[in-house]
PDB file of N, CA and C in Angstrom:
ATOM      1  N   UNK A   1     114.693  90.578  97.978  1.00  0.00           N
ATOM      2  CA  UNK A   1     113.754  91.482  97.334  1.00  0.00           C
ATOM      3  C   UNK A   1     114.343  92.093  96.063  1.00  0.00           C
ATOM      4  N   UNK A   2     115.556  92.275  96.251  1.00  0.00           N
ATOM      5  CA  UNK A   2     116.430  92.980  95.149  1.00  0.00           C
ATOM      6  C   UNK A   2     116.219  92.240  93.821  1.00  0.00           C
ATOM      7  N   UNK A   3     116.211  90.504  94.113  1.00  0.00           N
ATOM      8  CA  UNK A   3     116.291  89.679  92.944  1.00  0.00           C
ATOM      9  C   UNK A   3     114.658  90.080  92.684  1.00  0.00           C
ATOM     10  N   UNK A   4     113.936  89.569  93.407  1.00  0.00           N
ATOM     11  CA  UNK A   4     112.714  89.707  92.853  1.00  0.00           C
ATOM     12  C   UNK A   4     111.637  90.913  92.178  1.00  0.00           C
ATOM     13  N   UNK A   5     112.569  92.232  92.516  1.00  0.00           N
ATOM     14  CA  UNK A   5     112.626  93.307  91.633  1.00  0.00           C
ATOM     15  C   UNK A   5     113.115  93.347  89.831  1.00  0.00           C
ATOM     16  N   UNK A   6     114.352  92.432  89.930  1.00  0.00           N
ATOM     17  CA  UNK A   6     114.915  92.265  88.789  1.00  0.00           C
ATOM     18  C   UNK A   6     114.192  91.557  88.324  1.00  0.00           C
ATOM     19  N   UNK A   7     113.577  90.637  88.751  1.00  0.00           N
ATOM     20  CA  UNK A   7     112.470  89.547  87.702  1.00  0.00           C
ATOM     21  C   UNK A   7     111.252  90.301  87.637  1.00  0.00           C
ATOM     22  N   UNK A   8     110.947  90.900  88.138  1.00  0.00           N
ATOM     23  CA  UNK A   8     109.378  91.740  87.616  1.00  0.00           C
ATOM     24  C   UNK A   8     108.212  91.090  88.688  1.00  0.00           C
ATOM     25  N   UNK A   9     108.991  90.272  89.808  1.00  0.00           N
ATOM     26  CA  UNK A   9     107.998  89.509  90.627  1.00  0.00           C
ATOM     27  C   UNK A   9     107.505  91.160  91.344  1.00  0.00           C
ATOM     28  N   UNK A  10     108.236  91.799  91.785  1.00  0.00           N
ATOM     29  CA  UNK A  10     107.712  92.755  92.708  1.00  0.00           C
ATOM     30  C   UNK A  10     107.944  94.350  91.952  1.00  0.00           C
ATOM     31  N   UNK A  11     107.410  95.502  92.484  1.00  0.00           N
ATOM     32  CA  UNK A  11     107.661  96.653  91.938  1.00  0.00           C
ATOM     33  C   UNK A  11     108.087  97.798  92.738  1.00  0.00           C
ATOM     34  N   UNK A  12     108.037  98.839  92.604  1.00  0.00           N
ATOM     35  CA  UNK A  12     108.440 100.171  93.351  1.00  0.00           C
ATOM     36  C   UNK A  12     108.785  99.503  94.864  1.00  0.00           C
ATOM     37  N   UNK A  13     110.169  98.664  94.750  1.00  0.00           N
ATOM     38  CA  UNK A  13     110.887  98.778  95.829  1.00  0.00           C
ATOM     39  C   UNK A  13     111.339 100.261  96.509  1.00  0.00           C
ATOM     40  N   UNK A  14     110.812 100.339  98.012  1.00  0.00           N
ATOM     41  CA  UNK A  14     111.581 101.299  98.578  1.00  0.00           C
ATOM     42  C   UNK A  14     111.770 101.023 100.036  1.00  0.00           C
ATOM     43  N   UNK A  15     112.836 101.674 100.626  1.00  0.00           N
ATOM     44  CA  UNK A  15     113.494 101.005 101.835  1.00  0.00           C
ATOM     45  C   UNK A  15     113.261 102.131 102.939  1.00  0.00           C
ATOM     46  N   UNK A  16     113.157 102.103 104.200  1.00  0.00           N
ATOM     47  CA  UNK A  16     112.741 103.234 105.154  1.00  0.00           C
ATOM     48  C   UNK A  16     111.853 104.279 104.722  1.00  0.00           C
ATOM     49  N   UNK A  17     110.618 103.448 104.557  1.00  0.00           N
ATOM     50  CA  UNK A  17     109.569 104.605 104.224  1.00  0.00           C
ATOM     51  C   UNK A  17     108.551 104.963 105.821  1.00  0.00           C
ATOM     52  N   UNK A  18     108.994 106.358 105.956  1.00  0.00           N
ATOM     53  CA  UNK A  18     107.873 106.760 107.559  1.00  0.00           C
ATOM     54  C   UNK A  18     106.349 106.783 107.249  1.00  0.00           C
ATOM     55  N   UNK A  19     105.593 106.193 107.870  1.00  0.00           N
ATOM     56  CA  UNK A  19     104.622 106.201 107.883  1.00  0.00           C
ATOM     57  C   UNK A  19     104.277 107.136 109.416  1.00  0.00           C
ATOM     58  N   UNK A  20     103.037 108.170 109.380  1.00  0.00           N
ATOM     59  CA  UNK A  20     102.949 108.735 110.471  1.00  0.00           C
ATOM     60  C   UNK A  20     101.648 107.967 111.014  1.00  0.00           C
ATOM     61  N   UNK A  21     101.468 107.644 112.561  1.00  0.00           N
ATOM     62  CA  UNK A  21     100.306 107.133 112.862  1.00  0.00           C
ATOM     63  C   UNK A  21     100.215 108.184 114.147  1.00  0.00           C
ATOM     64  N   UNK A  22      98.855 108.628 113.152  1.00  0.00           N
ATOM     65  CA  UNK A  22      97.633 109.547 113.908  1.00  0.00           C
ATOM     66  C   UNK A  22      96.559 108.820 114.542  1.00  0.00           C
ATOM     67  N   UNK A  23      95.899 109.642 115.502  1.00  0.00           N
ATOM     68  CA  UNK A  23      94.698 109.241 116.247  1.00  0.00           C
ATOM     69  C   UNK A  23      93.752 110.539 116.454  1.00  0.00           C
ATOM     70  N   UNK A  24      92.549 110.526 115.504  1.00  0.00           N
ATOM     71  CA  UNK A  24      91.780 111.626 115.902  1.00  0.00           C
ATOM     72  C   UNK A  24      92.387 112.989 115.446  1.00  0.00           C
ATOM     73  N   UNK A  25      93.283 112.850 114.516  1.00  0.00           N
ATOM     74  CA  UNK A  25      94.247 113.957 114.319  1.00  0.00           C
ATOM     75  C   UNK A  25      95.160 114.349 114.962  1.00  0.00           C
ATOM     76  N   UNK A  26      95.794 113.507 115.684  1.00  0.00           N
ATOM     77  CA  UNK A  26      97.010 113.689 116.586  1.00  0.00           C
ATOM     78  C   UNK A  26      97.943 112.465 116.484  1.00  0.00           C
ATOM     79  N   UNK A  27      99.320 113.369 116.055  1.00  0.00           N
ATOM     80  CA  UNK A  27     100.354 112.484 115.535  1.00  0.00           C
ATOM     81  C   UNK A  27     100.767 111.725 117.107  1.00  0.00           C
ATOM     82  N   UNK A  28     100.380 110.788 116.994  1.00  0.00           N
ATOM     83  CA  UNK A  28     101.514 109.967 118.314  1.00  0.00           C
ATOM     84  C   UNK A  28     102.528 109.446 117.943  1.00  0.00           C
ATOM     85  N   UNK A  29     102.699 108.839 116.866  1.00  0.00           N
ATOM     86  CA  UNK A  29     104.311 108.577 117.068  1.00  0.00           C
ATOM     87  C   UNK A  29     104.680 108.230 114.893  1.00  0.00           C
ATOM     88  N   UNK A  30     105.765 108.019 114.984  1.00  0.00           N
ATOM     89  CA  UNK A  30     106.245 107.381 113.428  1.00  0.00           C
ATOM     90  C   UNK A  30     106.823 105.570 113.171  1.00  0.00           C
ATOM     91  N   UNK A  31     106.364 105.563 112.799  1.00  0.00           N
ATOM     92  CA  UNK A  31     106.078 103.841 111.971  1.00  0.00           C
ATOM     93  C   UNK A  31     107.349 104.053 110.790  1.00  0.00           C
ATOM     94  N   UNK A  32     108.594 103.263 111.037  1.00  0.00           N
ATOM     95  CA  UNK A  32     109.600 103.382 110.000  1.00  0.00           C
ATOM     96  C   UNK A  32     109.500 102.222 109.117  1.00  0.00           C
ATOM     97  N   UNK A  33     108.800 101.690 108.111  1.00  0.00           N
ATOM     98  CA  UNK A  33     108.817  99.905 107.581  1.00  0.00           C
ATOM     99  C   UNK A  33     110.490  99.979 107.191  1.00  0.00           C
ATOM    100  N   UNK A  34     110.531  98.906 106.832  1.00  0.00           N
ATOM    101  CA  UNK A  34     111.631  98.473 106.215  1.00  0.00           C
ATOM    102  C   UNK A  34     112.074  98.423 105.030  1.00  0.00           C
ATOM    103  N   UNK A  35     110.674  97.556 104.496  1.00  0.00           N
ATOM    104  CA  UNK A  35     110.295  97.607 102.962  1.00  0.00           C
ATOM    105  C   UNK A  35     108.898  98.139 102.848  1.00  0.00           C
ATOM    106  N   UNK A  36     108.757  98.538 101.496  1.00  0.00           N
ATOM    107  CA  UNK A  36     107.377  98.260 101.114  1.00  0.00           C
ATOM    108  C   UNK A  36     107.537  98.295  99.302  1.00  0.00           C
ATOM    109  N   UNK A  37     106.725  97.652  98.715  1.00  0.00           N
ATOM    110  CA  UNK A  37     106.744  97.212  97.522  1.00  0.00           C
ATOM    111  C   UNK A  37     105.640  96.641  96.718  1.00  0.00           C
ATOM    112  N   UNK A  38     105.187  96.270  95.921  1.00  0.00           N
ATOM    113  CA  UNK A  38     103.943  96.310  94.844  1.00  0.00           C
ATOM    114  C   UNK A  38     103.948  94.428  94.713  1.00  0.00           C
ATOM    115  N   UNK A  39     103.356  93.634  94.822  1.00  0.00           N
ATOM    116  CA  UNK A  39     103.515  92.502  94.405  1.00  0.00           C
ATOM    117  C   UNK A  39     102.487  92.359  93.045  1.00  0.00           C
ATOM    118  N   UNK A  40     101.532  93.030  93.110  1.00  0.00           N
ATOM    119  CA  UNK A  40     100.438  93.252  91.865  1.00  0.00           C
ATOM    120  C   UNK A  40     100.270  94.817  92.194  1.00  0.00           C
ATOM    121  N   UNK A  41      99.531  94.906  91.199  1.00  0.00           N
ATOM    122  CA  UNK A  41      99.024  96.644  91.238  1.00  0.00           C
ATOM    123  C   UNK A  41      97.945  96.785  92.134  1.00  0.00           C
ATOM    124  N   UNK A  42      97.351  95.679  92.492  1.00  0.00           N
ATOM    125  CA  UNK A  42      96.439  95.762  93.880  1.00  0.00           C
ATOM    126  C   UNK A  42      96.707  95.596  95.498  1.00  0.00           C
ATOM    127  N   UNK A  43      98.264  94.946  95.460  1.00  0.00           N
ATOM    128  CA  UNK A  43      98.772  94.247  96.578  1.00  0.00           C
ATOM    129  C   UNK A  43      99.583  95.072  96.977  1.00  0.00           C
ATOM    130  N   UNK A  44      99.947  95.957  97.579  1.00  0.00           N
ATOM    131  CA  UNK A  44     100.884  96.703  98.561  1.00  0.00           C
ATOM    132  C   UNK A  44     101.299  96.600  99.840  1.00  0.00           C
ATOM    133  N   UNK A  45     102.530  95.998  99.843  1.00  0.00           N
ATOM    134  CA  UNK A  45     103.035  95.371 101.044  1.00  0.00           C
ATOM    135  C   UNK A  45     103.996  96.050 101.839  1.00  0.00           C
ATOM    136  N   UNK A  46     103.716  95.580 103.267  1.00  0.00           N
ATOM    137  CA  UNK A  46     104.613  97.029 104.406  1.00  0.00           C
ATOM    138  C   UNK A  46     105.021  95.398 104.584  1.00  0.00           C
ATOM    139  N   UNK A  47     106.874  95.376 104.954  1.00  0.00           N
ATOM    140  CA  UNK A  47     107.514  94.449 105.489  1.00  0.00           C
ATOM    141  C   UNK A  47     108.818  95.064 106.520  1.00  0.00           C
ATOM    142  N   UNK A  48     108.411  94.327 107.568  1.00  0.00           N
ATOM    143  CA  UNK A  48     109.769  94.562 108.275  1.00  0.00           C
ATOM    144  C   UNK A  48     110.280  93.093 108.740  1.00  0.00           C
ATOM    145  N   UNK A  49     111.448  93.494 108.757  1.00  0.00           N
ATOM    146  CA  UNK A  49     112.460  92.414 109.410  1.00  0.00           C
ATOM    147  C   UNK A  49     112.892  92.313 110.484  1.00  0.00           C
ATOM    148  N   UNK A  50     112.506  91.217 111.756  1.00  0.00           N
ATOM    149  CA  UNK A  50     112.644  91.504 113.190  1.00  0.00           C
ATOM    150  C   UNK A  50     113.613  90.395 113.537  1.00  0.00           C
ATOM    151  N   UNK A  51     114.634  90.336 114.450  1.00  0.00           N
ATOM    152  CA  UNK A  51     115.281  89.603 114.682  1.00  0.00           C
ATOM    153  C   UNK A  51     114.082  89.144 116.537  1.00  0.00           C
ATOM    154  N   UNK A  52     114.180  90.210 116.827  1.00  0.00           N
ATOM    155  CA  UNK A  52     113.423  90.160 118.277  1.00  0.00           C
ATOM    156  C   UNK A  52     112.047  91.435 118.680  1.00  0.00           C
ATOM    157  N   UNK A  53     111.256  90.743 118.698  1.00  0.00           N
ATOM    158  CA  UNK A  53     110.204  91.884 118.332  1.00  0.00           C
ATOM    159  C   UNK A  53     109.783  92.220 120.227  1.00  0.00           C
ATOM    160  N   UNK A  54     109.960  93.766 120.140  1.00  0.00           N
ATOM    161  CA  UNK A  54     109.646  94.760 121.181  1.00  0.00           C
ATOM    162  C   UNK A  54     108.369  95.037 121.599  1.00  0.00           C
ATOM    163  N   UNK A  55     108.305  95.146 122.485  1.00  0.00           N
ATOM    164  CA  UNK A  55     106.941  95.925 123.104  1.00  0.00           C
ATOM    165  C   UNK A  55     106.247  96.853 122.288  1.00  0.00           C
ATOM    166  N   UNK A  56     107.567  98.043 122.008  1.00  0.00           N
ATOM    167  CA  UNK A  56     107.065  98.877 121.257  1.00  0.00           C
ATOM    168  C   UNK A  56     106.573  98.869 119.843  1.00  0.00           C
ATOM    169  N   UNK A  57     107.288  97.886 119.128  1.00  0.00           N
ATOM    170  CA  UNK A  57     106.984  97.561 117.952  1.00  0.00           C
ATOM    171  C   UNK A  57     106.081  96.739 117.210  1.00  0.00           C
ATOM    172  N   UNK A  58     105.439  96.220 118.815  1.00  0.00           N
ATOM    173  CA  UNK A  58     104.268  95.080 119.210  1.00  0.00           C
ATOM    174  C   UNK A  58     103.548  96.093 118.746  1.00  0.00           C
ATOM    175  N   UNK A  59     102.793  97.440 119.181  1.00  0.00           N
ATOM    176  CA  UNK A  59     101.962  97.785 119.853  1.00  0.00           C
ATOM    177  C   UNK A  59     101.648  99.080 117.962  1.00  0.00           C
ATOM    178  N   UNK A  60     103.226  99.751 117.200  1.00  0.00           N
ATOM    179  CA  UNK A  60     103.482 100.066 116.099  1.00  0.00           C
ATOM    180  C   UNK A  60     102.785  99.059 115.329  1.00  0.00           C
ATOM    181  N   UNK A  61     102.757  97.539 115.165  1.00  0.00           N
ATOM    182  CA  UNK A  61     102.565  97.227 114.572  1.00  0.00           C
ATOM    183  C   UNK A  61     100.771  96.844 114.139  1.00  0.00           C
ATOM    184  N   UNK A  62     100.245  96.790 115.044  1.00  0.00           N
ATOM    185  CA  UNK A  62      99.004  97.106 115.342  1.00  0.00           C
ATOM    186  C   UNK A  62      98.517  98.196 114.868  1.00  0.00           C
ATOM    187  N   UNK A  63      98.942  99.225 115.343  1.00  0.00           N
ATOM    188  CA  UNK A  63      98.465 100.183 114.876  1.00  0.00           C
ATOM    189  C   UNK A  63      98.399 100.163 113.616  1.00  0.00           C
ATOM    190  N   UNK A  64      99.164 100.463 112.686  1.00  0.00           N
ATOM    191  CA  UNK A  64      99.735 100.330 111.414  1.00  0.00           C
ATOM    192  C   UNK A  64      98.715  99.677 110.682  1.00  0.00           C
ATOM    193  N   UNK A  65      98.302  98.607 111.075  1.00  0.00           N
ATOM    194  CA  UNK A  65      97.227  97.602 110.561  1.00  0.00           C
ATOM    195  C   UNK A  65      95.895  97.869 110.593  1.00  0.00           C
ATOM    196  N   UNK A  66      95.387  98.681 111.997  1.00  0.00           N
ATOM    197  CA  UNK A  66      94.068  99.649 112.040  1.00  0.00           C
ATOM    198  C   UNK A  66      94.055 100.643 110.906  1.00  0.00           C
ATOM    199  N   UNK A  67      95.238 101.391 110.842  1.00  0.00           N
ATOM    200  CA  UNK A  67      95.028 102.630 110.082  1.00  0.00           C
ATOM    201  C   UNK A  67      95.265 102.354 108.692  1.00  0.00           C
ATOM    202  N   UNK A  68      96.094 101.064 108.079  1.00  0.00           N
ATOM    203  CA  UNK A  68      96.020 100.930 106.589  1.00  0.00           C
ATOM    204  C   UNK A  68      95.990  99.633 106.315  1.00  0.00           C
ATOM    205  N   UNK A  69      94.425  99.717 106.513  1.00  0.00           N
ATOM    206  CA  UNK A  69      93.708  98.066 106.588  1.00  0.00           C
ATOM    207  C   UNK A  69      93.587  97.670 105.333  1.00  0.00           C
ATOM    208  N   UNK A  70      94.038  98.637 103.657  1.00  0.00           N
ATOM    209  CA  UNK A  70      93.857  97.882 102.552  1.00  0.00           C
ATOM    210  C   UNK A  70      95.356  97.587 102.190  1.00  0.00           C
ATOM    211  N   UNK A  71      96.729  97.891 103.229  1.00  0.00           N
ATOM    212  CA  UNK A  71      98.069  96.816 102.796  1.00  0.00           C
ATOM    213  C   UNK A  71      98.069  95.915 103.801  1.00  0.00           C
ATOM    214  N   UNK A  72      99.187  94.903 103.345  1.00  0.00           N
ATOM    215  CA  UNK A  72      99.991  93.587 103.513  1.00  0.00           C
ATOM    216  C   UNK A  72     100.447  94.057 104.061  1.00  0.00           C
ATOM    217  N   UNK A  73     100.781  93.157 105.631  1.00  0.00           N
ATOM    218  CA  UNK A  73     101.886  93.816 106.172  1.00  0.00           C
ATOM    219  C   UNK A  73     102.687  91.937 106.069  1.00  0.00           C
ATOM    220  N   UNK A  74     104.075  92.275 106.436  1.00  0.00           N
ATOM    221  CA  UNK A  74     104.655  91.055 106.884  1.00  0.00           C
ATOM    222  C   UNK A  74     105.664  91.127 107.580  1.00  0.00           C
ATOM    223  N   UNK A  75     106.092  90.113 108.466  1.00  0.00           N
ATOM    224  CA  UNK A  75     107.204  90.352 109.140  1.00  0.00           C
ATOM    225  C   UNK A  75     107.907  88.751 108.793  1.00  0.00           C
ATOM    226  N   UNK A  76     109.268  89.212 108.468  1.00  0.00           N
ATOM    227  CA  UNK A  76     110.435  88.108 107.999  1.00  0.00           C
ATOM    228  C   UNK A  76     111.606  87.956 108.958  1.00  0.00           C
TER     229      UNK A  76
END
């Protein structure tokens, strides 16, 4: 990602950004991405990197996707 910052492929790299996921106005839990970053000025992408993906992070990741249904998410 680092390189592709330096080439102008991607933008506002940032690393451990919390996302809070609410329900009905009640915080249940925090969503940590890994990355998230600009691929166009329309494209905003949540990426995490899983070696072995959890129950819990099954269930985070879902969520995540209900509540900010206009980003990218990806997992690498």
């Amino acid at each position: 990602l680092k390189i592709l910052l330096a080439a102008n492929k991607i933008a506002n790299l940032e690393l451990q950004v919390k996302y809070p996921i609410e329900v009905k106005g009640k915080k249940i839990c925090t969503y940590i991405a890994d990355f998230t970053y600009y691929e166009s000025p329309h494209l905003y992408v949540i990426e995490d990197v899983k070696g072995m993906r959890t129950a819990i992070f099954n269930l985070k990741w879902k969520l995540m996707q209900a509540l900010y249904p206009k980003h990218t998410f990806r997992i690498t």
